[in-house]
C-alpha atoms as a PDB file:
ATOM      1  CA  UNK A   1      99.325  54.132 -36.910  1.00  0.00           C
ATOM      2  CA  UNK A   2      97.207  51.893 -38.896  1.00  0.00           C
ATOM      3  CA  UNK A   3      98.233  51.302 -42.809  1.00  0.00           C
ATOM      4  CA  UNK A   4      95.465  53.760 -44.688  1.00  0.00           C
ATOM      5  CA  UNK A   5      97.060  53.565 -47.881  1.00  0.00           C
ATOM      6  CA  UNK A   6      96.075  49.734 -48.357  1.00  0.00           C
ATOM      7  CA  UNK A   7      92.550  48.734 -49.710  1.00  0.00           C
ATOM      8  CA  UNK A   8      90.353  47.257 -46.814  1.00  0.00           C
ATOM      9  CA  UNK A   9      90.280  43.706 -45.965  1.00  0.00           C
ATOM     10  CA  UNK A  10      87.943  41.657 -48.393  1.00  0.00           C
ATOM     11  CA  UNK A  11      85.345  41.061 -45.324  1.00  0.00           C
ATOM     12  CA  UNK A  12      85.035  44.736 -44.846  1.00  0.00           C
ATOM     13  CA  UNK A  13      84.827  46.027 -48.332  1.00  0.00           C
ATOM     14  CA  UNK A  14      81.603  47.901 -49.894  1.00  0.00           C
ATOM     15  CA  UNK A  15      80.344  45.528 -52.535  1.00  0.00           C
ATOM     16  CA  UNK A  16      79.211  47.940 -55.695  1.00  0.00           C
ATOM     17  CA  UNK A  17      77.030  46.444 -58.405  1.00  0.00           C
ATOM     18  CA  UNK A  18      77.745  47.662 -61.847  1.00  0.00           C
ATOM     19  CA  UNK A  19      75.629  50.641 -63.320  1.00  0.00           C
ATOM     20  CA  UNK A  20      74.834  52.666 -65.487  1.00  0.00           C
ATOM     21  CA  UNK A  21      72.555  55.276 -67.703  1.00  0.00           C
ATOM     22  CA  UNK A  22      68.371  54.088 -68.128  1.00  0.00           C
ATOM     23  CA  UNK A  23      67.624  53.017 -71.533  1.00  0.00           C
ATOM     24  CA  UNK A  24      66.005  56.071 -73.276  1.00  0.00           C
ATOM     25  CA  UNK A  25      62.880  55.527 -72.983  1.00  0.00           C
ATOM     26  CA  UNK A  26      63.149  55.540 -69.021  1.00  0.00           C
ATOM     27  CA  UNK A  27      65.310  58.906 -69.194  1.00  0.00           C
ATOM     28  CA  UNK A  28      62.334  60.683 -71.295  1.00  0.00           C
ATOM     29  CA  UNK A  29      59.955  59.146 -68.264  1.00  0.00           C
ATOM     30  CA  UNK A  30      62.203  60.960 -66.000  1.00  0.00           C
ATOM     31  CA  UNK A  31      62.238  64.406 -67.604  1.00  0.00           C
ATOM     32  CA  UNK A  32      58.663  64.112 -68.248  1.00  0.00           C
ATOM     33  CA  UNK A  33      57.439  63.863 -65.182  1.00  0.00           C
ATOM     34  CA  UNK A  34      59.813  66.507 -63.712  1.00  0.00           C
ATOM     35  CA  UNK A  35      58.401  68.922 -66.282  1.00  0.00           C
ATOM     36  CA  UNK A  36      54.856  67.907 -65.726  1.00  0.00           C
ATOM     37  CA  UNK A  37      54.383  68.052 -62.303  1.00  0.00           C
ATOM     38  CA  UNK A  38      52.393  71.044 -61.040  1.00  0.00           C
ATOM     39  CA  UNK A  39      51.365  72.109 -57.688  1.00  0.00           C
ATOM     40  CA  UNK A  40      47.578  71.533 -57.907  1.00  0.00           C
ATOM     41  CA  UNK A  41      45.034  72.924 -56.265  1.00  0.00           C
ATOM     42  CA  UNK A  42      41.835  71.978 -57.890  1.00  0.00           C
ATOM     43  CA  UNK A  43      40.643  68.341 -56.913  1.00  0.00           C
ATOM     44  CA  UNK A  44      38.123  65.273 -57.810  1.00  0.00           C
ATOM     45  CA  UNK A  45      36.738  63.804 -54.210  1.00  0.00           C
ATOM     46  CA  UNK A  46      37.180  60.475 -55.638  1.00  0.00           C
ATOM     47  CA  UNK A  47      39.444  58.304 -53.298  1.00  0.00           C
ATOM     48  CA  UNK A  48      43.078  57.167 -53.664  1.00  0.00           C
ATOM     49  CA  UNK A  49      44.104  53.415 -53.955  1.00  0.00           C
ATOM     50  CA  UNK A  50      45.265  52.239 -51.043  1.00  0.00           C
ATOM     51  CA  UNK A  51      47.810  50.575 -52.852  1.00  0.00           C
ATOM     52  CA  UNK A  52      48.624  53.826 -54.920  1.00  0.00           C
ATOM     53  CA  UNK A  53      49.048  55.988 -51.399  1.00  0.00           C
ATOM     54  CA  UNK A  54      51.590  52.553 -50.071  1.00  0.00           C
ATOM     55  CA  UNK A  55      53.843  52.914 -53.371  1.00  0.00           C
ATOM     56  CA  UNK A  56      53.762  57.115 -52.763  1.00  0.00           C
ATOM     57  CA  UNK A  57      54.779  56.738 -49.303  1.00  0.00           C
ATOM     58  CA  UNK A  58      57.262  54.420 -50.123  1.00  0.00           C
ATOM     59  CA  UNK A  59      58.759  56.428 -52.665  1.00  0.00           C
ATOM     60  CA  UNK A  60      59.122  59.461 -50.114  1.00  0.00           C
ATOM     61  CA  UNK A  61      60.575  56.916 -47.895  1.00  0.00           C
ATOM     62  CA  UNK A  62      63.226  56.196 -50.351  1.00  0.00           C
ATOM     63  CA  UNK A  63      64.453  60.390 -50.419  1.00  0.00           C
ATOM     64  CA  UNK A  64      68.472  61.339 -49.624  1.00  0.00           C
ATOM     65  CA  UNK A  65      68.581  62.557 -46.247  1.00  0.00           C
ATOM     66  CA  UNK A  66      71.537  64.053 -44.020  1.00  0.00           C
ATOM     67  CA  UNK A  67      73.500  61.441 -41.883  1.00  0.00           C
ATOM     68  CA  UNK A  68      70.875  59.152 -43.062  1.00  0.00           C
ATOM     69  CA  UNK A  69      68.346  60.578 -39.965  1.00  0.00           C
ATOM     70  CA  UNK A  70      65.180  60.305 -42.455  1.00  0.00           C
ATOM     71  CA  UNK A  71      63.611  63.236 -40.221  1.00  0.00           C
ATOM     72  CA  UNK A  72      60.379  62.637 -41.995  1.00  0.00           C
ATOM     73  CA  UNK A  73      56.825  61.865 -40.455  1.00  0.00           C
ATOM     74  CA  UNK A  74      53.390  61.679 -42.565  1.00  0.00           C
ATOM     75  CA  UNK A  75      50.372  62.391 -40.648  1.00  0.00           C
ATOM     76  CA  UNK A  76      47.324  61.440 -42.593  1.00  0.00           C
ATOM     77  CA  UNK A  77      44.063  63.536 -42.023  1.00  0.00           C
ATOM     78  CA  UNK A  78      41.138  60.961 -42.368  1.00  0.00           C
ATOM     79  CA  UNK A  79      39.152  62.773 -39.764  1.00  0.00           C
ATOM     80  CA  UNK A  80      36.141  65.490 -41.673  1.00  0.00           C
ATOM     81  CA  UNK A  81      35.519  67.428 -38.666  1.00  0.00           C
ATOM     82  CA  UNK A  82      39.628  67.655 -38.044  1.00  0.00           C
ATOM     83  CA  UNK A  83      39.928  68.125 -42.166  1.00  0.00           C
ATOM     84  CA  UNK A  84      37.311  71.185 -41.705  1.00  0.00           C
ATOM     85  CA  UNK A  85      39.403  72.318 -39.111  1.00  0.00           C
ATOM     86  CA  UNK A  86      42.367  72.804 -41.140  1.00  0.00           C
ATOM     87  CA  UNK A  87      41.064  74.389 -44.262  1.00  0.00           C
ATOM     88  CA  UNK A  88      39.438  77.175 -41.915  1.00  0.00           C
ATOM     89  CA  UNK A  89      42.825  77.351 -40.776  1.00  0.00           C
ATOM     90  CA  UNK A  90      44.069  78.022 -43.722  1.00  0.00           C
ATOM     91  CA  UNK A  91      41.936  80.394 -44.645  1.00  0.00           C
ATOM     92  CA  UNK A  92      41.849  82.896 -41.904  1.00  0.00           C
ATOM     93  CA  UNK A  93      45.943  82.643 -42.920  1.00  0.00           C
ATOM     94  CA  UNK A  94      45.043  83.620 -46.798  1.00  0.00           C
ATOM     95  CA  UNK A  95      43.171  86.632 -45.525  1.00  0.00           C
ATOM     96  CA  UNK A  96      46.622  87.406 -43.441  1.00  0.00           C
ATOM     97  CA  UNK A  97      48.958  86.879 -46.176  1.00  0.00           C
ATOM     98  CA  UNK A  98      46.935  89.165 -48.282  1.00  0.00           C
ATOM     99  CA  UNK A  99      47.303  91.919 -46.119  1.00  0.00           C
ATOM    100  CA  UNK A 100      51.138  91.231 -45.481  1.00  0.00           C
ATOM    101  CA  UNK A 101      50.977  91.252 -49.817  1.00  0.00           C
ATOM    102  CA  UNK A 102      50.157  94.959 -49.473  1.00  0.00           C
ATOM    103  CA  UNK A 103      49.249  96.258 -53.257  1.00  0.00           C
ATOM    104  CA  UNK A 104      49.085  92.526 -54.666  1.00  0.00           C
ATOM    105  CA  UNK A 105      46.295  91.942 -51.539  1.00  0.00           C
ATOM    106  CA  UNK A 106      43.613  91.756 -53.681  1.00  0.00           C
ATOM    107  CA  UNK A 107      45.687  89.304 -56.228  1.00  0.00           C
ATOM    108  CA  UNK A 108      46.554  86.749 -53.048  1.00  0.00           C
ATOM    109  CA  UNK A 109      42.396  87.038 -52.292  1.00  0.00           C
ATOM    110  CA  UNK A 110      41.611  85.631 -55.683  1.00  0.00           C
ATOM    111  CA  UNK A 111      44.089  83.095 -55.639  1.00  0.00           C
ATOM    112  CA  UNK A 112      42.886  79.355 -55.173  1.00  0.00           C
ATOM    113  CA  UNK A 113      45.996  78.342 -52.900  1.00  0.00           C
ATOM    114  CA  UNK A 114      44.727  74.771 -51.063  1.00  0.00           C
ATOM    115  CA  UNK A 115      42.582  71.887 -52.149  1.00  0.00           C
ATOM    116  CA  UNK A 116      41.983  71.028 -48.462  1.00  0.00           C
ATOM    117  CA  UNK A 117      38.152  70.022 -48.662  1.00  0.00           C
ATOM    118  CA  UNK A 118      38.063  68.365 -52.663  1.00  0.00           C
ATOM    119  CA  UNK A 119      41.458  66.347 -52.670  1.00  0.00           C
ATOM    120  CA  UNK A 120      41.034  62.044 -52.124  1.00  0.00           C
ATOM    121  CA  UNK A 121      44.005  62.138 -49.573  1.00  0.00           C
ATOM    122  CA  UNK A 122      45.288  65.110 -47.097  1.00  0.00           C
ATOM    123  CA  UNK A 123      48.696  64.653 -45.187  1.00  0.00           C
ATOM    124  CA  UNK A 124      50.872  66.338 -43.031  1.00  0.00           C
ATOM    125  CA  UNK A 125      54.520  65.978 -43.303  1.00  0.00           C
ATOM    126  CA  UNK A 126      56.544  66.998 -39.959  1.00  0.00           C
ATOM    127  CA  UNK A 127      59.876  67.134 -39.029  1.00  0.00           C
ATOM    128  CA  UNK A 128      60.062  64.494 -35.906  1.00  0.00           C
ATOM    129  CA  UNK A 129      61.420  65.565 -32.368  1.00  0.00           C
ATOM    130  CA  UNK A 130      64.506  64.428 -30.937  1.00  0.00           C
ATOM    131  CA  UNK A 131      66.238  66.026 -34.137  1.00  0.00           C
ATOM    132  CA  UNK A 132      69.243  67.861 -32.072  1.00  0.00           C
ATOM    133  CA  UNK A 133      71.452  64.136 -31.718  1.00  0.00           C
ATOM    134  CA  UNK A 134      71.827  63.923 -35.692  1.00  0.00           C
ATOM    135  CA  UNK A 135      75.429  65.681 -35.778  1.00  0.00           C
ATOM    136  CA  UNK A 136      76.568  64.263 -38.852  1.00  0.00           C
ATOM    137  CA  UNK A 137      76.307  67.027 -41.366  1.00  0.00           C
ATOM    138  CA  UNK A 138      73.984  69.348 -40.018  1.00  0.00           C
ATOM    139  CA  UNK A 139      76.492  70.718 -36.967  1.00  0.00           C
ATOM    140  CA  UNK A 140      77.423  73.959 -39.071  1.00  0.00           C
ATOM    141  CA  UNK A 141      73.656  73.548 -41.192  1.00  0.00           C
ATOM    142  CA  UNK A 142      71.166  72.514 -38.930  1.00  0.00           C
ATOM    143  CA  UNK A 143      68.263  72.919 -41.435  1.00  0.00           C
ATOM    144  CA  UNK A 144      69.652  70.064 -43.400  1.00  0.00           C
ATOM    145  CA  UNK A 145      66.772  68.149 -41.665  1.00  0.00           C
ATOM    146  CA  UNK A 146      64.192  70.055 -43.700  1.00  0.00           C
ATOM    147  CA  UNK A 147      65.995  69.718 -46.628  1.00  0.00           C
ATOM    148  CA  UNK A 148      66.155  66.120 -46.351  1.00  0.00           C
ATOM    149  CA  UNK A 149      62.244  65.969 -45.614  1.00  0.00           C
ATOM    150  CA  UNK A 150      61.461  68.391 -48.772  1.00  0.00           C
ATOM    151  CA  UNK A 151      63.418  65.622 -51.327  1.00  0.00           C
ATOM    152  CA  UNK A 152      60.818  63.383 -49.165  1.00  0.00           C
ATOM    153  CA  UNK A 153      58.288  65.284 -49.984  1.00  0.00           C
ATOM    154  CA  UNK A 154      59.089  65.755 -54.120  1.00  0.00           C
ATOM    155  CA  UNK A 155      59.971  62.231 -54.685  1.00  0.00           C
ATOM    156  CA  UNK A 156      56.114  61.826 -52.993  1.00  0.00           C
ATOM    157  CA  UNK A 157      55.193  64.762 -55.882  1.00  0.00           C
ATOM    158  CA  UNK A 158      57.123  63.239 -58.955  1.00  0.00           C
ATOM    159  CA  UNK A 159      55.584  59.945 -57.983  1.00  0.00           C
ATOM    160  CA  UNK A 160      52.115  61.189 -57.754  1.00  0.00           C
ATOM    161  CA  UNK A 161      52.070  62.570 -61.109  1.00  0.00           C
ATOM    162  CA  UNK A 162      53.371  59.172 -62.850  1.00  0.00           C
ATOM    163  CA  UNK A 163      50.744  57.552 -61.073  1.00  0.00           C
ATOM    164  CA  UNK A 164      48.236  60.425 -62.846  1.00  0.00           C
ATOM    165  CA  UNK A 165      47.629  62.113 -59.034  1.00  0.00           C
ATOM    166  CA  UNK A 166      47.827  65.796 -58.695  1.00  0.00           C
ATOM    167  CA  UNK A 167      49.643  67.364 -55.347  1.00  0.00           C
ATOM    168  CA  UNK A 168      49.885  70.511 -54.157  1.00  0.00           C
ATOM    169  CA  UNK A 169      52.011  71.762 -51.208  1.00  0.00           C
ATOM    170  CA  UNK A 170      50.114  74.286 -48.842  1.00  0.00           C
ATOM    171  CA  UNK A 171      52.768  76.431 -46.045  1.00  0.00           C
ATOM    172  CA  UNK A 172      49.667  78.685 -45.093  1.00  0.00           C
ATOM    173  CA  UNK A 173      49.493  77.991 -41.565  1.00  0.00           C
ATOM    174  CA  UNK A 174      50.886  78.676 -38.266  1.00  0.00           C
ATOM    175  CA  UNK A 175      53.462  75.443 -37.233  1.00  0.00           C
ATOM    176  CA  UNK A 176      52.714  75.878 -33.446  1.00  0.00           C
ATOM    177  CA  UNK A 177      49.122  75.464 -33.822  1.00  0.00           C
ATOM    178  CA  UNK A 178      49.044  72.701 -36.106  1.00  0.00           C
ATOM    179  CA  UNK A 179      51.395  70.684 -34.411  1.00  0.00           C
ATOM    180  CA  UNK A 180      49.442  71.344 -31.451  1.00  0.00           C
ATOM    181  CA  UNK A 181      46.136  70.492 -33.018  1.00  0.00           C
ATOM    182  CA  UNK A 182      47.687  67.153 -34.519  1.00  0.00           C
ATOM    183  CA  UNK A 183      49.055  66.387 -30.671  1.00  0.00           C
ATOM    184  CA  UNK A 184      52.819  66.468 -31.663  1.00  0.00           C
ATOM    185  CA  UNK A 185      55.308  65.611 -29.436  1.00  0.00           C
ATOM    186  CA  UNK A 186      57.345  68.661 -28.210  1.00  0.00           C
ATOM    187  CA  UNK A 187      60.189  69.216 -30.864  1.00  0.00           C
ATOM    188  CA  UNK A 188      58.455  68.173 -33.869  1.00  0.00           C
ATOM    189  CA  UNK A 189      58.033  70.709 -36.838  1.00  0.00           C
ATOM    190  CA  UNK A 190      55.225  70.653 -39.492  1.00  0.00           C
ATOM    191  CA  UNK A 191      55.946  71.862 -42.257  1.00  0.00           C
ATOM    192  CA  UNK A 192      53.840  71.420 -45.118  1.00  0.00           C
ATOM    193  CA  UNK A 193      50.089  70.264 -45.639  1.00  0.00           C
ATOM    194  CA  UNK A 194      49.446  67.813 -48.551  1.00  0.00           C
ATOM    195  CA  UNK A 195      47.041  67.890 -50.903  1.00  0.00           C
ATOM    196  CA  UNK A 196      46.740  64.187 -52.601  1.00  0.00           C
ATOM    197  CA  UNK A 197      44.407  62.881 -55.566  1.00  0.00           C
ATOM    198  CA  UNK A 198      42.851  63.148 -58.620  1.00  0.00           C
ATOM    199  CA  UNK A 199      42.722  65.792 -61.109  1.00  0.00           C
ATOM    200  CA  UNK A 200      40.480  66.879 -64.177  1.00  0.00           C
ATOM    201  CA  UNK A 201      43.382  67.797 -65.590  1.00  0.00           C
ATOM    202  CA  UNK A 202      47.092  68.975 -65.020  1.00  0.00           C
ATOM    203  CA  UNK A 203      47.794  72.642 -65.780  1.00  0.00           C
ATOM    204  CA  UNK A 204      49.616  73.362 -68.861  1.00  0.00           C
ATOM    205  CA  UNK A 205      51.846  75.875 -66.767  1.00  0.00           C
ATOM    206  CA  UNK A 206      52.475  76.146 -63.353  1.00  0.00           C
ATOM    207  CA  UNK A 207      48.811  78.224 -61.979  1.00  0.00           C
ATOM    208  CA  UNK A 208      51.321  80.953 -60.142  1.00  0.00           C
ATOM    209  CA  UNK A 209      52.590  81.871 -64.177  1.00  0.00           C
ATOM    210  CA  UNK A 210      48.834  81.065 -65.666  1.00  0.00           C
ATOM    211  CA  UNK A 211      47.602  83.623 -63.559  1.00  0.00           C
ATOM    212  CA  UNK A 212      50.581  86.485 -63.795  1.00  0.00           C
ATOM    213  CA  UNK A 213      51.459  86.280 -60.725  1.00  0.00           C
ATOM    214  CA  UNK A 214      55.591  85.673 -61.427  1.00  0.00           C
ATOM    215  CA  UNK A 215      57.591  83.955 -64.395  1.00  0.00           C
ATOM    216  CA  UNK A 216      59.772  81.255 -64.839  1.00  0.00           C
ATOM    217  CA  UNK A 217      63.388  82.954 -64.454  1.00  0.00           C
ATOM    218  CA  UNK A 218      65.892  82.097 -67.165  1.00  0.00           C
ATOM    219  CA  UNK A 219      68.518  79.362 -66.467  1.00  0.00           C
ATOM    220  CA  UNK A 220      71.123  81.238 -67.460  1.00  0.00           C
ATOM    221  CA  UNK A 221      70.415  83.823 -65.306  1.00  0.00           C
ATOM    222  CA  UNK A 222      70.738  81.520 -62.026  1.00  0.00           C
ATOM    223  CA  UNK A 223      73.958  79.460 -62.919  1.00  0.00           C
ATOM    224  CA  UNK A 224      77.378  80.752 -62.253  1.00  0.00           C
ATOM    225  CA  UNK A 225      80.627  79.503 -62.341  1.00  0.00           C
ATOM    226  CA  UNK A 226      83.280  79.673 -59.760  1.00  0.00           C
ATOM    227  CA  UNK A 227      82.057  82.646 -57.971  1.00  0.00           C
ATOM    228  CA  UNK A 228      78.910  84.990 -57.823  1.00  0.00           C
ATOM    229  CA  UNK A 229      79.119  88.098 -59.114  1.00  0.00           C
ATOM    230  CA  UNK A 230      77.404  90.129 -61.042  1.00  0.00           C
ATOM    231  CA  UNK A 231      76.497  87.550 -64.272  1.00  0.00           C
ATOM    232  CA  UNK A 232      80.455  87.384 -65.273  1.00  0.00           C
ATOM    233  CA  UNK A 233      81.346  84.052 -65.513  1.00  0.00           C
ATOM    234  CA  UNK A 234      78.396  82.268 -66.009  1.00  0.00           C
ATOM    235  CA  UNK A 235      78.172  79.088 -68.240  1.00  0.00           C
ATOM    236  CA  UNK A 236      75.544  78.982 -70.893  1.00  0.00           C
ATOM    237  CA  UNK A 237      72.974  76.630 -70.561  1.00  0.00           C
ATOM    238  CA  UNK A 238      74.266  73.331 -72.002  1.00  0.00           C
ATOM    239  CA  UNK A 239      72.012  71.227 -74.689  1.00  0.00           C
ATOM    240  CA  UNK A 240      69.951  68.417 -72.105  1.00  0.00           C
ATOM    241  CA  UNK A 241      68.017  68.109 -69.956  1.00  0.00           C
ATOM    242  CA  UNK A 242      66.915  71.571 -69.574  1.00  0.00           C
ATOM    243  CA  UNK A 243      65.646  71.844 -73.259  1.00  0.00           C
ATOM    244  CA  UNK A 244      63.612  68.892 -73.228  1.00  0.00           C
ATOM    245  CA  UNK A 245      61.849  70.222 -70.012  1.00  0.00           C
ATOM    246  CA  UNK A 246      60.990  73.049 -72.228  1.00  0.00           C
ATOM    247  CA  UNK A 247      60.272  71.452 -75.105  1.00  0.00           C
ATOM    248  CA  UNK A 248      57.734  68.995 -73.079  1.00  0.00           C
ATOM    249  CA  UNK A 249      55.938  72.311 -71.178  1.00  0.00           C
ATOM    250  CA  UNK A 250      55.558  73.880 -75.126  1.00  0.00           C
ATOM    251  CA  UNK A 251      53.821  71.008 -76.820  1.00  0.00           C
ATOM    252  CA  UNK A 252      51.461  70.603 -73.480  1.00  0.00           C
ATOM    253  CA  UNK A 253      50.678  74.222 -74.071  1.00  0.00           C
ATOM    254  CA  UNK A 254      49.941  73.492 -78.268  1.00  0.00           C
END
C-alpha cells in the first residue's frame, strides 16, 4: 500500500500563490453590484459592444461548475424574423401562466415579464447534450449541471450591470419547442432566454416588489443552524455583508 501520510513528490505538488482579501474599495465594488443588479425588462434598442458582449461571455465562462463539465452553451439570437418568433412565444406562455395564476391572473396580465423585441443582445443559454458521462458529483444530484450553468448565467448578470447593461432572465417558454426551433441536438436543455443591453435606468427595487407582487423575505428567517426546524436555532444575522446590501438598496431608493 502506497505511503499516504507523506506530502507528494515536489514534481507532483499543486503550486498555490499567496492570497488574500481585495483592498476595500474592490469589496464595496463587489457588494454593490450584487445589490444593484435587477432583472430588467424594459430596454434601449441601442446595440452592445462587441467587445462588451466578449468580456460578458467570458465572465460566464469563468462560473464554478460540477466535475468541472462547464455544461453551458450561449445561443445568440441575431436573426428578427427568429427574434419575433420567440417573443410570440413567449407571449402565448404569459397568457398561460396567467390562467395557471388563478385569482392573481389578471396581476401576471399586467406584468411586463420579457424585453424580447427592445433589448441590444438576446441569448439563449442551454444545457449541452451528452450530459449523462459527467459522474463526478452529480451521480446522487444530477441537476448539478443546471446549477453550474445558473452561476454561468449570474456571473454573465453581475458583469452586465458593472459594465452599466441591464439583464433580465425570461423561463416563459416551453424547452421542447425552443430547443427544437433553435435545431438542438437531442439531449440538450434550454433553459433560460436572455435579455442583454441598455437601460434608461436600473430599478430602485427589484420590479416583482415595485409592483406588490411578493417581498424580500427576512434573512433571519431563512438561516438555520444545525438543523431545520421550526426557527429554533437560528443564528442572527451577523454585521457584513448583508447590511451593506441593504444599506446600498435604501440610499438608491432616497
Amino acid at each position: 500500500m502506497p505511503d499516504v501520510s507523506s506530502s507528494p513528490p515536489e514534481s507532483d505538488a499543486l503550486e498555490f500563490s499567496d492570497c488574500g482579501a481585495f483592498d476595500a474599495a474592490s469589496r464595496e465594488a463587489v457588494y454593490r453590484v450584487i445589490g444593484e443588479r435587477r432583472d430588467m425588462r424594459h430596454f434601449r434598442p441601442d446595440p452592445v459592444d462587441p467587445g462588451v458582449l466578449q468580456r460578458l461571455l467570458e465572465a460566464a465562462h469563468h462560473a464554478p461548475s460540477v466535475g468541472y463539465m462547464q455544461p453551458w452553451r450561449f445561443l445568440r439570437i441575431v436573426d428578427p424574423a427568429l427574434r419575433a418568433t420567440l417573443h410570440a412565444h413567449v407571449s402565448a406562455e404569459q397568457e398561460r401562466t396567467a390562467e395557471a395564476c388563478g385569482k392573481k391572473a389578471a396581476e401576471v396580465h399586467r406584468l411586463k415579464l420579457e424585453g424580447i423585441r427592445e433589448a441590444g443582445e438576446l441569448l439563449v443559454v442551454a444545457l449541452t447534450d451528452g450530459r449523462e458521462r459527467y459522474v463526478l458529483g452529480r451521480r446522487t444530484l444530477p441537476e448539478m449541471d443546471l446549477c453550474s450553468a445558473a452561476c454561468g448565467i449570474q456571473n454573465l448578470w453581475l458583469a452586465a450591470r458593472a459594465e452599466g447593461l441591464g439583464m433580465g432572465w425570461v423561463s416563459l417558454f416551453d424547452p421542447d419547442w425552443l430547443a427544437q426551433t433553435l435545431h438542438m441536438p437531442e439531449g440538450a436543455y434550454p433553459m433560460a432566454i436572455l435579455c442583454l443591453g441598455h437601460v434608461e435606468a436600473f430599478y430602485d427595487r427589484p420590479m416583482l416588489e415595485q409592483t406588490g407582487w411578493d417581498q424580500r423575505r427576512e434573512l433571519s428567517d431563512l438561516v438555520f443552524q444545525d438543523r431545520w426546524d421550526q426557527g429554533t436555532d437560528r443564528v442572527e444575522p451577523v454585521p457584513g455583508a448583508a447590511q451593506g446590501l441593504a444599506a446600498h438598496a435604501h440610499e438608491r431608493r432616497s
